[in-house]
N, C-alpha and C. Protein backbone atom coordinates (compact mmCIF):
# COMPACT_ATOMS: atom_id res chain seq x y z
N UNK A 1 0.84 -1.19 0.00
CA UNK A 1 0.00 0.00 0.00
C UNK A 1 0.88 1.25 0.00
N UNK A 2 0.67 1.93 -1.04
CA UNK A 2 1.38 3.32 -1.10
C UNK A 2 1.02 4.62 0.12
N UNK A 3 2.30 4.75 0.85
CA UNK A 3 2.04 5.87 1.53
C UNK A 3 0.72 7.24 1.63
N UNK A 4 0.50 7.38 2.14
CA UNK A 4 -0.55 8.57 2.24
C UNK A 4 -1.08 9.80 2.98
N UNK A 5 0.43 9.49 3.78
CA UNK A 5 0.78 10.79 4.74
C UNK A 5 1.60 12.09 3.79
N UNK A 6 1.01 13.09 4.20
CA UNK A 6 1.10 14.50 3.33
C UNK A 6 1.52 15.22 5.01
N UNK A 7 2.59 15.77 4.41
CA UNK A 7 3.43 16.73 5.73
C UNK A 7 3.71 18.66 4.41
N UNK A 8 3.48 19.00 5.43
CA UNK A 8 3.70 20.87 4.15
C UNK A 8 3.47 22.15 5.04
N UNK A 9 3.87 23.35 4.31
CA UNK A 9 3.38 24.23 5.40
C UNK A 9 1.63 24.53 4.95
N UNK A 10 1.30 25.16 5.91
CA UNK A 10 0.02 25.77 5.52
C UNK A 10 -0.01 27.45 5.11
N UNK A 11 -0.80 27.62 4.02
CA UNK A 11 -1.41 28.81 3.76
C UNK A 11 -2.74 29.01 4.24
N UNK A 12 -3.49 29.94 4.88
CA UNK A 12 -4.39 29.88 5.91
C UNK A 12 -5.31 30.96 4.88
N UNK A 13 -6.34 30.77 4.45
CA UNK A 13 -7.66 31.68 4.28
C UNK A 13 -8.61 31.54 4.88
N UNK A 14 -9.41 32.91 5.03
CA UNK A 14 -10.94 33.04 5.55
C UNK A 14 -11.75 32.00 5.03
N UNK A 15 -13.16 32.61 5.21
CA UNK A 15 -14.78 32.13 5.12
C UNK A 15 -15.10 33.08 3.45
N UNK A 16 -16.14 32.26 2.83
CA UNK A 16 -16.52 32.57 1.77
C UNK A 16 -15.55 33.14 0.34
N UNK A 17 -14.61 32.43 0.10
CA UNK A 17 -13.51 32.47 -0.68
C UNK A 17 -13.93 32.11 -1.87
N UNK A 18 -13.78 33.30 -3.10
CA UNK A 18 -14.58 32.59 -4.11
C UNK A 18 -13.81 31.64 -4.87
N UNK A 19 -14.25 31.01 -5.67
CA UNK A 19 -13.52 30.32 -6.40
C UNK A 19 -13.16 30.89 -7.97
N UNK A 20 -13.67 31.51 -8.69
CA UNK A 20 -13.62 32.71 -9.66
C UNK A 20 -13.53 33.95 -9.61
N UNK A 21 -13.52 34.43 -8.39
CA UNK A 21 -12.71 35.89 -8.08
C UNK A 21 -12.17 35.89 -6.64
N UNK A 22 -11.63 34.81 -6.45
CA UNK A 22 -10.90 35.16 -5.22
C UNK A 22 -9.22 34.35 -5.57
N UNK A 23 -9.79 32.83 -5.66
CA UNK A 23 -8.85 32.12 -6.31
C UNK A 23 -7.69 32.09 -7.31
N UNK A 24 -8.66 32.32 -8.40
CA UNK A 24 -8.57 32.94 -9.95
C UNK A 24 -8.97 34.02 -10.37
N UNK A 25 -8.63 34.48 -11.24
CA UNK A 25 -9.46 35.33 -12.09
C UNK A 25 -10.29 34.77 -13.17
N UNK A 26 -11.49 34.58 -13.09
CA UNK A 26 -12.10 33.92 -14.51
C UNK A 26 -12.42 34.50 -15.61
N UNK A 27 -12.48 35.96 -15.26
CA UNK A 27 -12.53 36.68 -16.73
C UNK A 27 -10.97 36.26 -17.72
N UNK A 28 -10.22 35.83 -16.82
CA UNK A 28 -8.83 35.66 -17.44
C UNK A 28 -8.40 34.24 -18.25
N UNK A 29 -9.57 33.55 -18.02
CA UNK A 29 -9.75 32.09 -18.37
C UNK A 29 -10.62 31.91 -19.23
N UNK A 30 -11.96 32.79 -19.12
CA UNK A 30 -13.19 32.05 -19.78
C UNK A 30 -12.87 32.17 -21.22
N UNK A 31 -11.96 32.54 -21.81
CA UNK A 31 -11.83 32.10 -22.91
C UNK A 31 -11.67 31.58 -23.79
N UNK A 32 -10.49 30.81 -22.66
CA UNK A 32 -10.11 29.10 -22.97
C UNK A 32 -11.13 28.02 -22.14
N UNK A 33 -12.22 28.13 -21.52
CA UNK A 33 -13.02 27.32 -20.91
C UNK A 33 -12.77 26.48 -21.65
N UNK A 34 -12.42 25.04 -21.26
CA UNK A 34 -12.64 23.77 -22.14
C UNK A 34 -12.00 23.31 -22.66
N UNK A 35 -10.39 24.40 -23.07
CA UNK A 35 -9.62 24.29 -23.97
C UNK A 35 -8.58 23.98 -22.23
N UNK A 36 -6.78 22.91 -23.06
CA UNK A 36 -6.26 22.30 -22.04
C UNK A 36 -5.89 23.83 -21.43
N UNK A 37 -5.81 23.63 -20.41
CA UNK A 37 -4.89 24.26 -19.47
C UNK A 37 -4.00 25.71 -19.44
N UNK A 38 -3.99 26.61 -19.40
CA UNK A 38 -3.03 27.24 -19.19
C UNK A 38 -2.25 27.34 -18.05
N UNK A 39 -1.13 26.19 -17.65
CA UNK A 39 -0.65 26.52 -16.57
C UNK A 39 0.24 27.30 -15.86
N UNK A 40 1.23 28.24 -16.88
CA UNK A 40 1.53 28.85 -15.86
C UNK A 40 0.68 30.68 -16.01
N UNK A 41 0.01 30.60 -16.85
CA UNK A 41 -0.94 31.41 -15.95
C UNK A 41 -1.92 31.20 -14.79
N UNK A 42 -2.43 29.91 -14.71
CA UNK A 42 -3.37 29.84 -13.30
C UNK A 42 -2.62 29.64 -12.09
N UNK A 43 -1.22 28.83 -12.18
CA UNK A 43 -0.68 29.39 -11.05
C UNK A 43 0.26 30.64 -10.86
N UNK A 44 0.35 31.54 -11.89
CA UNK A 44 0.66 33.20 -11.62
C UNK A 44 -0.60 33.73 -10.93
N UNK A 45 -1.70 33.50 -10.91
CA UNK A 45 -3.09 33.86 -10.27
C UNK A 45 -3.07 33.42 -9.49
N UNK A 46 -2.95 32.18 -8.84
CA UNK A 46 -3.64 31.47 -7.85
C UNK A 46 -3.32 32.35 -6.59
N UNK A 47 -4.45 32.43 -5.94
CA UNK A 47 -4.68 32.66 -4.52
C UNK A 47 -4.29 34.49 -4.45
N UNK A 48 -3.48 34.83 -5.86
CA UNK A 48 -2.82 36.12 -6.00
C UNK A 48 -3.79 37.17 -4.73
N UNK A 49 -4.94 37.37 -5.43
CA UNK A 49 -5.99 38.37 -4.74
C UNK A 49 -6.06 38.35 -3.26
N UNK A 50 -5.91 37.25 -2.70
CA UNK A 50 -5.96 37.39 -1.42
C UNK A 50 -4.53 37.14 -0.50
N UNK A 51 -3.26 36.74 -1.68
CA UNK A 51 -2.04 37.16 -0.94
C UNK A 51 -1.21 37.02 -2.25
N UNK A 52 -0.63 38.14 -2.45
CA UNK A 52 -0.16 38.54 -3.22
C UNK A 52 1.14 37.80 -3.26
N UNK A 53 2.02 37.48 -2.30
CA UNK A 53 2.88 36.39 -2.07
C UNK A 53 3.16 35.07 -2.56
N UNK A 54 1.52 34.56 -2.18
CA UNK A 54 1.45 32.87 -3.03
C UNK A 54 1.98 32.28 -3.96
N UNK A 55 1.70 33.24 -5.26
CA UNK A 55 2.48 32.51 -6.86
C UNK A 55 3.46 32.56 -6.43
N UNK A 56 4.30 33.59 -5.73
CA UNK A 56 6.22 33.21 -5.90
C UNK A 56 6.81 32.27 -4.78
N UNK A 57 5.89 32.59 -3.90
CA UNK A 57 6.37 31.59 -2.26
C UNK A 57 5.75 29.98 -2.15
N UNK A 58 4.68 29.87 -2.80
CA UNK A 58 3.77 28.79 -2.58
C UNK A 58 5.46 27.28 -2.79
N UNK A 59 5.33 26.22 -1.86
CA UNK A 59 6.22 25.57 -2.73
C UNK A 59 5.32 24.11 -2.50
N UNK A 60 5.82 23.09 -3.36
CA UNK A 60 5.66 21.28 -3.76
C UNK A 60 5.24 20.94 -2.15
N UNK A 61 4.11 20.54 -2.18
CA UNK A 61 3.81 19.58 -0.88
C UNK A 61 3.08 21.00 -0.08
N UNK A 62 3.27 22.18 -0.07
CA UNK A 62 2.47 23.36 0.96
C UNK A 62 0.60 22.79 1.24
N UNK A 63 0.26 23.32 2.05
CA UNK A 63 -1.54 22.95 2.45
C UNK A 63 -2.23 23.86 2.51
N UNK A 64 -3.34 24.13 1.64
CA UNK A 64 -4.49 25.12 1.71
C UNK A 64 -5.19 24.71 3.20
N UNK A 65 -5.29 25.29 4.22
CA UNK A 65 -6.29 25.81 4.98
C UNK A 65 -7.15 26.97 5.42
N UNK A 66 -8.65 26.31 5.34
CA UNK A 66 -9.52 27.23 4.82
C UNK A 66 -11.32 27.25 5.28
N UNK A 67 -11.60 28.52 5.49
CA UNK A 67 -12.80 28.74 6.02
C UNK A 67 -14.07 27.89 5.48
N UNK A 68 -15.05 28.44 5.92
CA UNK A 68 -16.76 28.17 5.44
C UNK A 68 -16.61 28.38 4.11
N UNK A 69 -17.52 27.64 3.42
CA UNK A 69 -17.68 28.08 1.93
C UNK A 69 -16.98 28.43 1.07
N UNK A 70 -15.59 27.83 0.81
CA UNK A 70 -14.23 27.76 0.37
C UNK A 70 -15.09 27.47 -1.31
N UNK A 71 -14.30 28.58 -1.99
CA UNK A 71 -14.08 27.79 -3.91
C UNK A 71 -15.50 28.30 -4.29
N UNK A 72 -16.79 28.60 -3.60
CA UNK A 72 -17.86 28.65 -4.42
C UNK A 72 -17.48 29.19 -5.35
N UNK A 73 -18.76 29.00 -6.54
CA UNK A 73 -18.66 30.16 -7.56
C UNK A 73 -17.44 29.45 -8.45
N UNK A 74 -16.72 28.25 -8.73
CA UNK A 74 -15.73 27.60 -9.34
C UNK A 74 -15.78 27.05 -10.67
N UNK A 75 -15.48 26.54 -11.55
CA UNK A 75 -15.04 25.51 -12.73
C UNK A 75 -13.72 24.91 -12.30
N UNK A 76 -13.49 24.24 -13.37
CA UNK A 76 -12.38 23.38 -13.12
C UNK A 76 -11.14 23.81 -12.87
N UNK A 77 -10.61 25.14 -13.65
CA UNK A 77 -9.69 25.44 -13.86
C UNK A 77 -9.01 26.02 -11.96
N UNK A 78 -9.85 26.40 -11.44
CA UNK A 78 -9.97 26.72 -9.71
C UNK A 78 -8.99 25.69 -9.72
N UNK A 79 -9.77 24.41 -9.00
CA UNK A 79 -8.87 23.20 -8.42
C UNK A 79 -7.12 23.00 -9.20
N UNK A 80 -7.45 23.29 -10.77
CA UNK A 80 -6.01 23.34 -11.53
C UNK A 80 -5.01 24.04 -10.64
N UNK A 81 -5.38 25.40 -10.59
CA UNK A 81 -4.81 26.10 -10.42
C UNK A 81 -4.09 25.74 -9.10
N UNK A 82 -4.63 24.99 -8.37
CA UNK A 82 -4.32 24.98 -6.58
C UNK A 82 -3.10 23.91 -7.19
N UNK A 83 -3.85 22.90 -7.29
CA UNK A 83 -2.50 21.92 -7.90
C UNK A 83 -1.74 21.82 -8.83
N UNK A 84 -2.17 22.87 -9.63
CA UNK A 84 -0.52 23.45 -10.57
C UNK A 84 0.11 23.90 -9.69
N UNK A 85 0.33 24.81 -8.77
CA UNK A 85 0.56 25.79 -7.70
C UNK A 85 1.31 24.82 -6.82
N UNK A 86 1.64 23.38 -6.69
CA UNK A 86 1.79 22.82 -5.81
C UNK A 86 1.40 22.33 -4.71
N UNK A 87 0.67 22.55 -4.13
CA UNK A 87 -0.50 22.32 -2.90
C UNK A 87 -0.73 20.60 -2.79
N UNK A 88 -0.65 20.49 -1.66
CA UNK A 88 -1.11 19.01 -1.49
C UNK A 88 -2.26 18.45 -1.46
N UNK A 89 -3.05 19.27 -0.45
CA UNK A 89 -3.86 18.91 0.16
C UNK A 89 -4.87 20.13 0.58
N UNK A 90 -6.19 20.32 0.11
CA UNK A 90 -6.59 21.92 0.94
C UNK A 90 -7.55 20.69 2.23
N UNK A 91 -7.58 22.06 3.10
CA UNK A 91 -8.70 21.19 4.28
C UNK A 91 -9.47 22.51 4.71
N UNK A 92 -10.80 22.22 4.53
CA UNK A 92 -11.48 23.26 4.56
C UNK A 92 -12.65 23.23 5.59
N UNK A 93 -12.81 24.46 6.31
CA UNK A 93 -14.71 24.03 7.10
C UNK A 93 -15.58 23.73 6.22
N UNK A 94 -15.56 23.78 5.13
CA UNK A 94 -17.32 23.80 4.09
C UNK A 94 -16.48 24.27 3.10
N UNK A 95 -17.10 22.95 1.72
CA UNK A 95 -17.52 23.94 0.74
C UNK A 95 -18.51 22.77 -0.47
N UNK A 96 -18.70 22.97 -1.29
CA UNK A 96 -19.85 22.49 -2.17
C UNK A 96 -19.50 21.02 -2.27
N UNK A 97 -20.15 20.25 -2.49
CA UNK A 97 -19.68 18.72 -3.22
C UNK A 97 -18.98 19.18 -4.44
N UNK A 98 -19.26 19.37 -5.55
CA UNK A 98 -18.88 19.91 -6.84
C UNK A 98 -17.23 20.32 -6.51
N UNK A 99 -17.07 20.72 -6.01
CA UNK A 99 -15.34 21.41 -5.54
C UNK A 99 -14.87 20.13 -5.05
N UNK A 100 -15.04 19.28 -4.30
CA UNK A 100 -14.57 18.74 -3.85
C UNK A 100 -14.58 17.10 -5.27
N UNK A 101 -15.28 17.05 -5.64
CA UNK A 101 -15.51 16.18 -7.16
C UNK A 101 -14.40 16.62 -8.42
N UNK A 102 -14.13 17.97 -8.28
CA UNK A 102 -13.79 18.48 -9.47
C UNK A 102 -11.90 18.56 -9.58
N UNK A 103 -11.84 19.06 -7.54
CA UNK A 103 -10.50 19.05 -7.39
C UNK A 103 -9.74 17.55 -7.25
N UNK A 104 -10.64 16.41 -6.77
CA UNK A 104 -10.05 15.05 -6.65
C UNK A 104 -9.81 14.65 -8.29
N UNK A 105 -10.73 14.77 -8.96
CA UNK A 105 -10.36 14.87 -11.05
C UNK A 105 -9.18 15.55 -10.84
N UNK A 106 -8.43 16.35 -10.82
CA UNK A 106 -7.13 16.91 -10.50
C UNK A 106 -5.97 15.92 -10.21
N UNK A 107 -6.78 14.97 -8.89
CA UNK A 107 -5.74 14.80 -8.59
C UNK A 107 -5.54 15.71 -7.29
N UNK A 108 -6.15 16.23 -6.67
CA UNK A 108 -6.15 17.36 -5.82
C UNK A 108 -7.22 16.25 -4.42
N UNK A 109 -6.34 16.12 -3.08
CA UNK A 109 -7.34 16.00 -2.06
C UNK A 109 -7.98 17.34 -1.76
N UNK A 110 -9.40 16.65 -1.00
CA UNK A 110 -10.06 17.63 -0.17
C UNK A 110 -10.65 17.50 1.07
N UNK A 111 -10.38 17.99 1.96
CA UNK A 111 -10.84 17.26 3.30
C UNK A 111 -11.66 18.42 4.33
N UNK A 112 -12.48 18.09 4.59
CA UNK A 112 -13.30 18.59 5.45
C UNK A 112 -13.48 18.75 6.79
N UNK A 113 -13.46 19.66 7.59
CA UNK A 113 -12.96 19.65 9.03
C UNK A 113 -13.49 20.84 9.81
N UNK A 114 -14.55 21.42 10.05
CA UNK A 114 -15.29 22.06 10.70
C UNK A 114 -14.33 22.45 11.58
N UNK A 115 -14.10 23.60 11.99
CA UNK A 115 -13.35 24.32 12.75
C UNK A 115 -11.58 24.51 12.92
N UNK A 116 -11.33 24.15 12.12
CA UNK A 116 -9.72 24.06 11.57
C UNK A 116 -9.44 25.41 11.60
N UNK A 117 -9.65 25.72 10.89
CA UNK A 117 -9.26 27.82 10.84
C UNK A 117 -8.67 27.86 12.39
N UNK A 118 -9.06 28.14 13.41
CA UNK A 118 -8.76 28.50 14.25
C UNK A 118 -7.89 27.53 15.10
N UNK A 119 -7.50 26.69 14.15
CA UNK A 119 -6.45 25.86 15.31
C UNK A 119 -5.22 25.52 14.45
N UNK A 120 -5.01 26.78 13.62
CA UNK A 120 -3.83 26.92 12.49
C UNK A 120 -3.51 27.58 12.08
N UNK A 121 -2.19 28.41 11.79
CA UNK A 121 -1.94 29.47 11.50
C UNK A 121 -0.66 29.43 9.98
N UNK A 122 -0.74 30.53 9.71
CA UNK A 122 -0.30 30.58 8.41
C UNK A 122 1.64 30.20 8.80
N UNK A 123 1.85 28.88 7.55
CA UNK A 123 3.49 28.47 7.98
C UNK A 123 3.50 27.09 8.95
N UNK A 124 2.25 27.21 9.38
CA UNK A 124 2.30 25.72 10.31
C UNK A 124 2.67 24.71 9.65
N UNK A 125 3.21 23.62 10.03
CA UNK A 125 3.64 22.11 9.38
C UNK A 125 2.89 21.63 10.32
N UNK A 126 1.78 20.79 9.47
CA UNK A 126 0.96 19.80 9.59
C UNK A 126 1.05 18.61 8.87
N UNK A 127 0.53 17.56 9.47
CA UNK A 127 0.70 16.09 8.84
C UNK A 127 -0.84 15.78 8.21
N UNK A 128 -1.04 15.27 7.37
CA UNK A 128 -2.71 14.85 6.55
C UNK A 128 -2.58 13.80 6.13
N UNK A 129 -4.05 12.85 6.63
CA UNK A 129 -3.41 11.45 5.82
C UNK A 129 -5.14 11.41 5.65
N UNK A 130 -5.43 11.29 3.96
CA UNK A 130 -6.57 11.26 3.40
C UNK A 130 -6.89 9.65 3.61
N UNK A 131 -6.65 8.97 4.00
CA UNK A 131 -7.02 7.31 3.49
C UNK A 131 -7.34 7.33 5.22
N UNK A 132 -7.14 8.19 6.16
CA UNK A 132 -7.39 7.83 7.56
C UNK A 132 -8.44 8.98 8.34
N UNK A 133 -8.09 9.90 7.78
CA UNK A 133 -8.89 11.50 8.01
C UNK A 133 -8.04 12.10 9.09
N UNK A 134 -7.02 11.37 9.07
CA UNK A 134 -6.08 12.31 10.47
C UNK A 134 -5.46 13.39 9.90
N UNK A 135 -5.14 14.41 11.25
CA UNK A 135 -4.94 15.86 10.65
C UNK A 135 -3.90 15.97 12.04
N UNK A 136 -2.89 15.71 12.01
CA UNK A 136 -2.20 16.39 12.91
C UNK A 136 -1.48 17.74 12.83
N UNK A 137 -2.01 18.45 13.55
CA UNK A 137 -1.34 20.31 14.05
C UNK A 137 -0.34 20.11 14.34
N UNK A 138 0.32 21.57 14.57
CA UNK A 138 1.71 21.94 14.58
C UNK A 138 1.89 21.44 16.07
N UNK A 139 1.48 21.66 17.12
CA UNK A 139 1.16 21.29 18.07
C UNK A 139 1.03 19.77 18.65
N UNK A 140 0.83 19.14 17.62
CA UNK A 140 0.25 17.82 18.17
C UNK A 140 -0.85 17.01 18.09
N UNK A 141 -1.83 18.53 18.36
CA UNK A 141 -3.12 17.72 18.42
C UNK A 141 -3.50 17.17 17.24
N UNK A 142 -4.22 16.18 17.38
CA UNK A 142 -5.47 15.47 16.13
C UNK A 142 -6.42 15.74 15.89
N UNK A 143 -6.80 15.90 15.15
CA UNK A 143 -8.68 16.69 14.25
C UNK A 143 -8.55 14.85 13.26
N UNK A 144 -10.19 14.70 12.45
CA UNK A 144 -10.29 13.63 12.41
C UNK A 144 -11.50 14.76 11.29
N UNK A 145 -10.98 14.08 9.80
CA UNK A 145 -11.95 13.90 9.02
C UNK A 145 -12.66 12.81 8.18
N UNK A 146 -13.57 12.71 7.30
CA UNK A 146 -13.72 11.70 6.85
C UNK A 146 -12.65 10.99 5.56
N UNK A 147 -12.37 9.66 6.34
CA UNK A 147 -11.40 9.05 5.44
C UNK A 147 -11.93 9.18 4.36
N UNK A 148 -10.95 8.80 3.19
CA UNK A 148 -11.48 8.70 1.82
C UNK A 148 -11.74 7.35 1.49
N UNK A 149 -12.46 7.01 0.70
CA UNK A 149 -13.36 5.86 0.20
C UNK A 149 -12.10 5.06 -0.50
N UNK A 150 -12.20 3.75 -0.57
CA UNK A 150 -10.84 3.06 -2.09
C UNK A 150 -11.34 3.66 -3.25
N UNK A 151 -12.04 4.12 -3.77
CA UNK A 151 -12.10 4.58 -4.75
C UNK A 151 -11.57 6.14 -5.20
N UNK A 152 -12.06 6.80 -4.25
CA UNK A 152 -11.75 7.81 -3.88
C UNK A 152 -9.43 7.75 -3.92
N UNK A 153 -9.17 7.23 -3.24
CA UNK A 153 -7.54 6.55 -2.60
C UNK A 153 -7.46 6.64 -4.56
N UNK A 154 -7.91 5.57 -5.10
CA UNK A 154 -7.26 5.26 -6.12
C UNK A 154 -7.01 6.10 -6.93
N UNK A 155 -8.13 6.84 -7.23
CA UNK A 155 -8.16 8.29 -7.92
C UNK A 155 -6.93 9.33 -7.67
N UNK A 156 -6.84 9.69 -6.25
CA UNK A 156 -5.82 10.65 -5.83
C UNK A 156 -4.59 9.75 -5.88
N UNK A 157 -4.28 8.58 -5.59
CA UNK A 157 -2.74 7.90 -6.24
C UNK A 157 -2.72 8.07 -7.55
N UNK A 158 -3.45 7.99 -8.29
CA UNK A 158 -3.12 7.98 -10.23
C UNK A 158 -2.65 9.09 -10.28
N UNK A 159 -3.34 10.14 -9.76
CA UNK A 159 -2.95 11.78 -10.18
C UNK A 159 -3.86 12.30 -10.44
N UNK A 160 -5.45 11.52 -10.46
CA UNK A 160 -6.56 12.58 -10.77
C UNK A 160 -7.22 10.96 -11.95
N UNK A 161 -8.81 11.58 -12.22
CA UNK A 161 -9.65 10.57 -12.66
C UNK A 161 -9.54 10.46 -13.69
N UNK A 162 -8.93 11.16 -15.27
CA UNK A 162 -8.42 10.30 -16.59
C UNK A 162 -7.37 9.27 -16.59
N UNK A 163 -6.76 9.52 -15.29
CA UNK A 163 -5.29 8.42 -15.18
C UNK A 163 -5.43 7.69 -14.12
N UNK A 164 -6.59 7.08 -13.58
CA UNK A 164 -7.08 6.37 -12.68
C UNK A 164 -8.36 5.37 -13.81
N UNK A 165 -8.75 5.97 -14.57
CA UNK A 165 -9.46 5.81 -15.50
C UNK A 165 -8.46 4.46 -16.67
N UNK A 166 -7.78 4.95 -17.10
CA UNK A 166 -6.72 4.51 -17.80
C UNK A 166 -6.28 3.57 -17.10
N UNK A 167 -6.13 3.16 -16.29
CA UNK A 167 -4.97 2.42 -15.29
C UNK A 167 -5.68 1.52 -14.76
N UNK A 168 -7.13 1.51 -14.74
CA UNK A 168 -8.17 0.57 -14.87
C UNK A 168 -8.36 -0.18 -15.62
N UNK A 169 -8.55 0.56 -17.00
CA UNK A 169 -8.88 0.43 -18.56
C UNK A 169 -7.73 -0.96 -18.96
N UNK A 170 -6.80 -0.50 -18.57
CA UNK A 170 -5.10 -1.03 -18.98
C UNK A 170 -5.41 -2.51 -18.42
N UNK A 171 -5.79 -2.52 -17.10
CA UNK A 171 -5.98 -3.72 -16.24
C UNK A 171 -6.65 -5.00 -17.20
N UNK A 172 -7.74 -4.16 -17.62
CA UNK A 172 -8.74 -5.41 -18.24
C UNK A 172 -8.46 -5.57 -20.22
């Protein structure tokens, strides 16, 4: 069984974070809606608006932590952007099913954890292990979300659901 402990610092946002004007810019995208990727423009954007820092500091393995109602208002290119950007793992109080569907297609975990914000601060090294729902703080303590499903596991080992897809496909 492949490892599934995620260790990174955290980047810490509020409550109600959009996912098309907070995240991204989508006027800056919708033009390519549909079309592959522009990546290193979505991670020159990412998170820009609400810390201007992110695109140049963000590094491989870092953790989105994050308020109520994280990403509304999203498409796909949102979740891209987090995991072009490097990000491991976001863990959020709330946010839509759809975000959380769209960023695991990525390849992107998402974990859910009602009251996290306040027991984390921006730079913390935290430990995350999606296949268990453990969340250990800088501190020590444990928070406990919902594990992820095997299906769910398999998806985020491939790298996201066309190459989990494939790797199935291949099997039979």
């Amino acid at each position: 069984m492949q490892d599934t402990q995620l260790k990174g610092r955290v980047w810490k946002f509020g409550d109600q974070v959009s996912g098309d004007d907070g995240i991204i810019d989508f006027s800056a995208v919708r033009d390519g809606f549909g079309k592959p990727f522009d990546a290193p423009l979505l991670r020159s954007m990412c998170f820009r608006r609400l810390n201007p820092r992110f695109p140049s500091e963000v590094q491989e393995g870092d953790i989105v932590v994050a308020g109520k109602n994280f990403a509304h208002h999203n498409h796909i290119e949102v979740s891209a952007a987090i995991k072009l950007s490097g990000i491991s793992v976001v863990i959020v109080e709330s946010c839509e099913s759809g975000f959380v569907r769209r960023a695991l297609s990525q390849g992107l975990p998402i974990l859910t954890v009602p009251g996290i914000t306040a027991q984390v601060s921006d730079a913390d090294i935290i430990e995350v292990d999606p296949a268990s729902g453990l969340i250990t703080l800088a501190d020590g303590t444990t928070l406990s979300a919902q594990p992820f499903s095997e299906r769910m596991l398999a998806i985020w080992r491939a790298g996201g659901l066309v190459r989990a897809l494939q790797n199935e496909f291949q099997q039979h």
